[in-house]
Protein backbone atom coordinates (compact mmCIF):
# COMPACT_ATOMS: atom_id res chain seq x y z
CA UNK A 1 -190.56 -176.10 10.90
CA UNK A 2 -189.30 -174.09 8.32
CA UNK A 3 -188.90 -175.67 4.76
CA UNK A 4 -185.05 -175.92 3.81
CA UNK A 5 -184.02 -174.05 0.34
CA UNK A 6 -183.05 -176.61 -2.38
CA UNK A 7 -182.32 -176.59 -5.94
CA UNK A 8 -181.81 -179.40 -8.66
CA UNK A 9 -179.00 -179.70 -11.34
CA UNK A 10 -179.82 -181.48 -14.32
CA UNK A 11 -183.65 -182.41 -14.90
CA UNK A 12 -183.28 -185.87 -17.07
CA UNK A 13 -183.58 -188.13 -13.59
CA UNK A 14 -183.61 -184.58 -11.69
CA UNK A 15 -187.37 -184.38 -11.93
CA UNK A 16 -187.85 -187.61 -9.70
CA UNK A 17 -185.91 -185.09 -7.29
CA UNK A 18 -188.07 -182.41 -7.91
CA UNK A 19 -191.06 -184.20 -7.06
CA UNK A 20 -189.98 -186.02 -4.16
CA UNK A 21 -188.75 -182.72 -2.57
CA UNK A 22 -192.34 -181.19 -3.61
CA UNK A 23 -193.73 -183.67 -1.81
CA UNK A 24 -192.35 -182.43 1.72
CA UNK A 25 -193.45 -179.35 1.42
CA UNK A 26 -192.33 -178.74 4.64
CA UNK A 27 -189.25 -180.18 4.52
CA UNK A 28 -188.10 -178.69 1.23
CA UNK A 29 -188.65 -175.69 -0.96
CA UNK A 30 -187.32 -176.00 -4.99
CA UNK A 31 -186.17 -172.93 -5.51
CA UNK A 32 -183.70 -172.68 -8.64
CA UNK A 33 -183.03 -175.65 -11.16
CA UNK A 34 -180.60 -175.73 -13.46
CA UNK A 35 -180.23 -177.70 -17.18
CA UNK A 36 -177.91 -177.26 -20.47
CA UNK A 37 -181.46 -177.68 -22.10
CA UNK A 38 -183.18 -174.30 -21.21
CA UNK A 39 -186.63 -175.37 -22.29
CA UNK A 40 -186.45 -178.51 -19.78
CA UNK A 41 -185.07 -175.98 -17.31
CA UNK A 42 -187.90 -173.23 -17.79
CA UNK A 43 -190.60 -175.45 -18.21
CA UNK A 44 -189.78 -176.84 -14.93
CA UNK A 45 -189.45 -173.66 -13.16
CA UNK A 46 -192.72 -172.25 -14.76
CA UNK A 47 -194.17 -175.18 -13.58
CA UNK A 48 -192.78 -174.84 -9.65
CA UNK A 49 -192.19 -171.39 -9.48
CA UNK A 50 -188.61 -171.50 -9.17
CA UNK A 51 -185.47 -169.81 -11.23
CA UNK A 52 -183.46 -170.95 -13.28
CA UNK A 53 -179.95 -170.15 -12.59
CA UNK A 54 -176.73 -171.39 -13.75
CA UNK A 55 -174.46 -173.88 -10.77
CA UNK A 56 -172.53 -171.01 -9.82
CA UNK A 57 -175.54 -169.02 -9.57
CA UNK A 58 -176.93 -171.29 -7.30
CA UNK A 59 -173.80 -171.02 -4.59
CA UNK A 60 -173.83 -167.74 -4.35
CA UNK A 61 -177.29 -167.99 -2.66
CA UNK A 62 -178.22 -167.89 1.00
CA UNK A 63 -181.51 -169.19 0.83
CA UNK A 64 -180.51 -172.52 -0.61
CA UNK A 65 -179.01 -175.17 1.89
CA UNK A 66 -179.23 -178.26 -0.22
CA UNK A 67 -178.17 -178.90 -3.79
CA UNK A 68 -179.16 -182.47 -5.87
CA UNK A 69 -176.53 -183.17 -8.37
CA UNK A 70 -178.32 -185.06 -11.16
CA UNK A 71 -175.75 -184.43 -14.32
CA UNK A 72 -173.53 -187.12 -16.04
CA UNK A 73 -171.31 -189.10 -14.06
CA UNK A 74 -167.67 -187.70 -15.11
CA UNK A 75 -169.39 -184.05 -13.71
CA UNK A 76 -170.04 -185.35 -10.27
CA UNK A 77 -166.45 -185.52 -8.62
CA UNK A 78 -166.05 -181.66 -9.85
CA UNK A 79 -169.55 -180.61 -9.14
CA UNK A 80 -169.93 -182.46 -5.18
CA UNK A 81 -166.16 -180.23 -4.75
CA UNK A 82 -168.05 -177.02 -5.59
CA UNK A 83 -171.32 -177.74 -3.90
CA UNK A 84 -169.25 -178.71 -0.76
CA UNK A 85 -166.67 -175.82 -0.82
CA UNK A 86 -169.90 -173.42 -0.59
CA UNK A 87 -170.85 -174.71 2.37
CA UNK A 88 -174.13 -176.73 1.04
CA UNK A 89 -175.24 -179.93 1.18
CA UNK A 90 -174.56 -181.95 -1.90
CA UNK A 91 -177.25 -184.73 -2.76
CA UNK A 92 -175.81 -186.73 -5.63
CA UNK A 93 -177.03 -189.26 -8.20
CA UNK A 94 -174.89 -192.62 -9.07
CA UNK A 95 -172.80 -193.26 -9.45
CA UNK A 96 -171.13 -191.01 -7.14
CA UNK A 97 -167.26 -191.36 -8.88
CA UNK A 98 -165.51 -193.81 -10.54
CA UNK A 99 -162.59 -194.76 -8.52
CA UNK A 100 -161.60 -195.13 -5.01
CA UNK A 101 -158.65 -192.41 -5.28
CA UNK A 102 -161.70 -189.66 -6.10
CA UNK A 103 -163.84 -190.96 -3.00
CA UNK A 104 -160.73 -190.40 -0.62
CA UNK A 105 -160.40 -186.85 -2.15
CA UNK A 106 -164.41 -186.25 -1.40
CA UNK A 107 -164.78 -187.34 2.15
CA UNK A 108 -161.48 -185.07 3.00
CA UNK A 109 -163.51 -182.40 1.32
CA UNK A 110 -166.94 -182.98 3.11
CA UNK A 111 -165.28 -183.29 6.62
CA UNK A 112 -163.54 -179.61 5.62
CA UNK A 113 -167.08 -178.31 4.55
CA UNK A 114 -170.13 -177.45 6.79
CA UNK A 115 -172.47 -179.29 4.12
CA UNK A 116 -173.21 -182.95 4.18
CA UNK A 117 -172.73 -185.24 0.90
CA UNK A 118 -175.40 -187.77 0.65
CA UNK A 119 -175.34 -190.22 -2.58
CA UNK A 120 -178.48 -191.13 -3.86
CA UNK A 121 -179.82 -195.20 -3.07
CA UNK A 122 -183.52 -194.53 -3.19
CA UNK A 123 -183.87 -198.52 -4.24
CA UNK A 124 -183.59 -199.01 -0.10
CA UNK A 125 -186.27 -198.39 1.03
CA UNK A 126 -188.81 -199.74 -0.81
CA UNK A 127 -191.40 -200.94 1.64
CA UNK A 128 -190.40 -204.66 0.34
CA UNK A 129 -186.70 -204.22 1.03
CA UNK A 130 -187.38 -202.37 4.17
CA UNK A 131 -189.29 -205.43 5.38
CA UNK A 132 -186.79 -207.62 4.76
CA UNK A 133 -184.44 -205.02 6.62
CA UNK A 134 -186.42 -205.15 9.80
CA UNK A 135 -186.44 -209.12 9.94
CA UNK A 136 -182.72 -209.17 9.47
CA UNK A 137 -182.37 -206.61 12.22
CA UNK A 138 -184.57 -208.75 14.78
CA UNK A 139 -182.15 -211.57 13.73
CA UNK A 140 -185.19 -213.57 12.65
CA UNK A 141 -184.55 -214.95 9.33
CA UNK A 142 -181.53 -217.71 10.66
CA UNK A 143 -178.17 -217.98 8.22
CA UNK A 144 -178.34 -216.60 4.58
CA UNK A 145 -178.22 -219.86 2.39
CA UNK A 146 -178.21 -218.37 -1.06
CA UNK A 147 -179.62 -215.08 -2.66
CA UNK A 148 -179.76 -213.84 -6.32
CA UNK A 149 -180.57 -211.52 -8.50
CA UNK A 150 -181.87 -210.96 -11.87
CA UNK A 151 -181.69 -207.49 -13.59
CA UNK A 152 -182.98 -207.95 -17.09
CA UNK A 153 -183.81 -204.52 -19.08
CA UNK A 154 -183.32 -203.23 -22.67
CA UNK A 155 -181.60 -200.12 -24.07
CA UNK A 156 -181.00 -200.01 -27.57
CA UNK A 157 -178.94 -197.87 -29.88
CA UNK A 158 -181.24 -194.58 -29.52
CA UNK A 159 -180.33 -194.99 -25.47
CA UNK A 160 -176.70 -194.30 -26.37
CA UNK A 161 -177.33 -191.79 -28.80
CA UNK A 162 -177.06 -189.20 -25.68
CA UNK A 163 -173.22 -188.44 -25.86
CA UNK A 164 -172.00 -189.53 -22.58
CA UNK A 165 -173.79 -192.75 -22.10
CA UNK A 166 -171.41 -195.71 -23.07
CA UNK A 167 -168.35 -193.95 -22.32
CA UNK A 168 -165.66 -194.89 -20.13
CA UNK A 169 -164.49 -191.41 -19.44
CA UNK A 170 -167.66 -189.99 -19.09
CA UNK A 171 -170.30 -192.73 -17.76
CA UNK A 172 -167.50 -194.13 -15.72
CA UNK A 173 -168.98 -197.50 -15.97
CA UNK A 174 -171.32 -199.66 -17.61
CA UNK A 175 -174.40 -202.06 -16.14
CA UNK A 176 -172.88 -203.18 -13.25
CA UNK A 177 -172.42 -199.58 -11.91
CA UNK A 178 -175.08 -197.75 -13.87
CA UNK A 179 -178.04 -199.95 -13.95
CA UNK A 180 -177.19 -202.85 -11.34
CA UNK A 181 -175.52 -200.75 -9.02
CA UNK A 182 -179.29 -200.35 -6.72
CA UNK A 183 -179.88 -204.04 -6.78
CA UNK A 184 -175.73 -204.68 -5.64
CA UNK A 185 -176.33 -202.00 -3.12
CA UNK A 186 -179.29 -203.84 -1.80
CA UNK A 187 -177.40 -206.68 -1.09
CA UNK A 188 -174.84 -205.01 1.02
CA UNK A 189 -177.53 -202.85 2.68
CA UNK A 190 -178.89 -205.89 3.94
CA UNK A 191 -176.19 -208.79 4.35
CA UNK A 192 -172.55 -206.46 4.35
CA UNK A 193 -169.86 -206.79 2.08
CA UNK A 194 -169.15 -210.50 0.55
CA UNK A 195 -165.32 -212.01 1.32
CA UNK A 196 -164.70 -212.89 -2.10
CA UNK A 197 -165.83 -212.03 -5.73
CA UNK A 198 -165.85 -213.91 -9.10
CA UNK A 199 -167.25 -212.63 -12.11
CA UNK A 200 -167.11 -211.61 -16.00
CA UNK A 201 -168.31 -208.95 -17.96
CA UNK A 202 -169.21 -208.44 -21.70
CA UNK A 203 -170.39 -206.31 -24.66
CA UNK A 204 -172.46 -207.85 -25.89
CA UNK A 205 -176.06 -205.99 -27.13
CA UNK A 206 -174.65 -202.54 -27.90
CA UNK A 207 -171.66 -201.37 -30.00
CA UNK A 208 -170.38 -198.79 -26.48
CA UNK A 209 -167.14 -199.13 -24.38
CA UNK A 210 -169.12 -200.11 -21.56
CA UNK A 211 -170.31 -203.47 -20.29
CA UNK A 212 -173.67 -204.48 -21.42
CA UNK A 213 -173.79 -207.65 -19.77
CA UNK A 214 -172.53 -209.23 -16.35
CA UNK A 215 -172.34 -212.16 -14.18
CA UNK A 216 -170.62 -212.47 -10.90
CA UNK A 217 -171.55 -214.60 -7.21
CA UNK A 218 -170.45 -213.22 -3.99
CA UNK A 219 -169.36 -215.37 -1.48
CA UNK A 220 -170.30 -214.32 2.14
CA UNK A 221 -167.89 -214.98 4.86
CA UNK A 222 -170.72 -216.85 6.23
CA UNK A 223 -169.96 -219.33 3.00
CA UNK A 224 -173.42 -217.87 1.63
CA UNK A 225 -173.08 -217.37 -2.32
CA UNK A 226 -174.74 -214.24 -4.04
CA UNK A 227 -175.25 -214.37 -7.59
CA UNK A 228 -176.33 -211.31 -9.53
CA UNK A 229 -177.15 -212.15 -13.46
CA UNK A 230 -177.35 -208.92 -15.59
CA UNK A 231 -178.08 -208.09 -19.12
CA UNK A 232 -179.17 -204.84 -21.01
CA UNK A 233 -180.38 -207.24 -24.04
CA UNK A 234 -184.11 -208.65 -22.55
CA UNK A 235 -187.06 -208.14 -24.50
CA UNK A 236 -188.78 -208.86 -21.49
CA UNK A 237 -187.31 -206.48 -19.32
CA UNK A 238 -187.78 -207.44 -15.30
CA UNK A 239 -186.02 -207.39 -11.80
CA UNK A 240 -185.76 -209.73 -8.80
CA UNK A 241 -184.32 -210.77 -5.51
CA UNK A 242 -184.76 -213.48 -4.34
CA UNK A 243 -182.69 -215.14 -0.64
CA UNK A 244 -183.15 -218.40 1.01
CA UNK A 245 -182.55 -217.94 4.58
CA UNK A 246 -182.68 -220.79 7.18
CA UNK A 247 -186.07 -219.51 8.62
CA UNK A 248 -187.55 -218.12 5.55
CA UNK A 249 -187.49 -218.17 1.79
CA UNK A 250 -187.81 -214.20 0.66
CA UNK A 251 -188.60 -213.32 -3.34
CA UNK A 252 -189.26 -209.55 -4.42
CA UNK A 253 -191.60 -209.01 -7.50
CA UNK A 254 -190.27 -208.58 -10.97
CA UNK A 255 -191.45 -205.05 -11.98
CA UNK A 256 -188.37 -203.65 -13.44
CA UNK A 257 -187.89 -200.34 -11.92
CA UNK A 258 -189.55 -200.53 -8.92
CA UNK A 259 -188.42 -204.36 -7.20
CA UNK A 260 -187.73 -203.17 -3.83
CA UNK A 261 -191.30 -202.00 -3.10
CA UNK A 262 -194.01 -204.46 -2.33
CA UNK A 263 -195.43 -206.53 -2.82
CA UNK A 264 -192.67 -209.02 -1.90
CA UNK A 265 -193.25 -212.42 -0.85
CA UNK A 266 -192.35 -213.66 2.88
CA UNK A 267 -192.36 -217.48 3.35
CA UNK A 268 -191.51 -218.83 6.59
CA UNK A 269 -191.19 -222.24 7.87
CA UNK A 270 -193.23 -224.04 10.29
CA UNK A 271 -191.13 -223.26 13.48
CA UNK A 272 -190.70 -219.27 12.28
CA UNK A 273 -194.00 -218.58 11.02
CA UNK A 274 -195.65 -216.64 14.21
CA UNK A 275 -192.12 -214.56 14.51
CA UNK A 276 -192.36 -213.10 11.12
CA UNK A 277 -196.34 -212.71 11.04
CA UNK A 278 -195.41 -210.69 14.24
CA UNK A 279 -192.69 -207.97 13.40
CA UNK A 280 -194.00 -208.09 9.72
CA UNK A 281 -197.49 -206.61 11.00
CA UNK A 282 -195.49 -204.11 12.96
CA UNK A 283 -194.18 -202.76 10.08
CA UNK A 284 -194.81 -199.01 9.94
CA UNK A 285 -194.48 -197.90 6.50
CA UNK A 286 -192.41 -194.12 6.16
CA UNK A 287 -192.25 -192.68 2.18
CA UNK A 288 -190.07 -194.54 0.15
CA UNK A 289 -188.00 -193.99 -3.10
CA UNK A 290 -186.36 -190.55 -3.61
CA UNK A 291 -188.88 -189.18 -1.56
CA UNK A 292 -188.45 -191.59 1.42
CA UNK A 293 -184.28 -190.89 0.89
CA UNK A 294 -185.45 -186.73 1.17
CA UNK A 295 -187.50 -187.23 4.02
CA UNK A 296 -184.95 -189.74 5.99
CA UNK A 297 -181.89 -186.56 4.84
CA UNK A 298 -184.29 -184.06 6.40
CA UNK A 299 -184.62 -185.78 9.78
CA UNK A 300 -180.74 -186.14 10.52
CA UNK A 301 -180.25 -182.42 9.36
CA UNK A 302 -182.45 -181.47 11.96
CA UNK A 303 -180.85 -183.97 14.88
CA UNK A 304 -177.64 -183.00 13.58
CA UNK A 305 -177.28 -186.56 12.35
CA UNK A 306 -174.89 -187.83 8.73
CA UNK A 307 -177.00 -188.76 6.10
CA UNK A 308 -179.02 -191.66 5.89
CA UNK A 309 -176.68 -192.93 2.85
CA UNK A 310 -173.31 -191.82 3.05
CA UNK A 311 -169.91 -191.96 1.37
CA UNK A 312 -169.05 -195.07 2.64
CA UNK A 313 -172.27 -196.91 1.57
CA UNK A 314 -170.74 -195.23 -2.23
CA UNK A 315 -167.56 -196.56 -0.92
CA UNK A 316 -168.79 -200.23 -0.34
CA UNK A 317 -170.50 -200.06 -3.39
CA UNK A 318 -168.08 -198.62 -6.07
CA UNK A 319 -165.14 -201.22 -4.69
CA UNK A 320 -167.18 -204.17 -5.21
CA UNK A 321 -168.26 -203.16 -8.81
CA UNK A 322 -164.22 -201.92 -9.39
CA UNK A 323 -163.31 -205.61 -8.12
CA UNK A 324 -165.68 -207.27 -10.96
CA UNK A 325 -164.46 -205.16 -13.53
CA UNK A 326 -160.71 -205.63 -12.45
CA UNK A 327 -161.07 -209.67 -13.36
């Protein structure tokens, strides 16, 4: 198996990339990276043994198949265009774009293009999440009764000192699509995409543009209700989900960053309890986070397959959050 040629733009969140791909050795080789800061950039490719080498640079290559966008959010619609028009794969950070309109324009592009676009929802799999996943799929939890979550982080002034964060134009959104958007994802990874939406949005801890704060419940089209509670203004900064299914009650832990991965906490009733025992010690754990995302793209380049996240899981995602913000 020959490792594929890869490079990273933009080495804030890029290194996670980085070291996932580093991690599949086999799968992946770094091989350029690219930052405005050159000291990030050449400290990274000292560090790897790669180049540095401007985006255009990069495109002009033959020995580099697969290119991670990790720059500011009003870059992304331009950048996945170029990366795509060269014939690469384009790996992308959230959110992918801001509207619906620029999503259209993107999957004409990648359907035109030889490369694959893949957005970036590492929060799936999470061994905790992908648990929950597999007792869904076996139909074994019963009816979704209620589900919430909690998203409860800090970022203070020095946060939105960086000039692009807090910006309409340039972050494209505020919590619900820059901070909440993994935890929102996870619910329509899981349960699909709710029938109707209620919910309110603030400024609240930060003088920005953005939203700061945000509340909202989904209602299912099973009559399930979703809430999601979500505030950039906790002290106490933690993250949960939490669903009461017919069979089972189902609560994540609250680390902040890292909720989907275990240990979450299964709970089934009497008459379900040997079921979910079962298929939950037949779990087979694969890599999770970015890493688990990178290893998952790899397989279905080999079979030929899309990408295990693909524009229309962006798709599902950014017209939800565009529905909260439009009441």
């Amino acid at each position: 198996m020959t490792a594929r040629g890869a490079a990273v733009v933009g080495l804030g969140i890029g290194t996670e990339h980085v070291r996932a791909m580093r991690r599949l050795p086999e799968r992946f080789q770094v091989r350029a990276v690219c930052d405005p800061d050159e000291s990030r950039s050449g400290a990274v490719a000292d560090r790897i043994g790669a180049d540095v080498q401007s985006l255009d640079e990069i495109l002009r290559r033959d020995d580099i198949e697969v290119v991670a966008l990790c720059t500011p959010p009003h870059l992304h619609r331009a950048q996945i265009e170029q990366v795509l028009a060269a014939d690469k794969h384009c790996v992308c950070e959230k959110p992918l774009v801001g509207s619906i309109a620029h999503l259209d324009e993107l999957a004409a592009i990648e359907r035109a293009s030889a490369g694959a676009l893949m957005p970036v929802f590492n929060y799936r799999y999470g061994h905790g999440l992908q648990k929950l996943k597999l007792l869904v799929e076996r139909e074994l939890t019963g009816r979704l009764y209620n589900a919430s979550m909690v998203l409860a982080w800090r970022r203070r002034a020095e946060y939105y000192a960086v000039p692009w964060r807090g910006k309409k134009d340039t972050e494209l959104g505020g919590i619900l699509l820059s901070h909440a958007v993994h935890g929102i994802d996870a619910f329509l990874y899981l349960l699909g995409s709710p029938a109707r939406v209620v919910a309110r949005t603030a400024t609240l801890v930060n003088d920005i543009e953005t939203e700061d704060t945000a509340a909202a419940i989904l209602e299912m089209a099973s009559g399930a209700l979703i809430t999601i509670s979500a505030t950039l203004g906790s002290t106490d900064e933690m993250s949960q989900h939490r669903f009461a299914f017919e069979r089972l009650s189902v609560a994540s832990g609250l680390e902040p960053y890292t909720f989907t991965d275990d240990p979450w906490t299964f709970t089934p009733d009497g008459t379900a309890v040997a079921d979910v025992e079962d298929a939950l010690s037949s779990y087979v754990p694969q890599r999770d986070g970015w890493t688990g995302q990178y290893e998952r793209f790899a397989d279905a380049l080999d079979a030929g397959a899309p990408p295990p996240v693909t524009i229309d899981d962006a798709r599902a995602v950014i017209s939800l959050v565009l529905e909260m913000y439009e009441q």
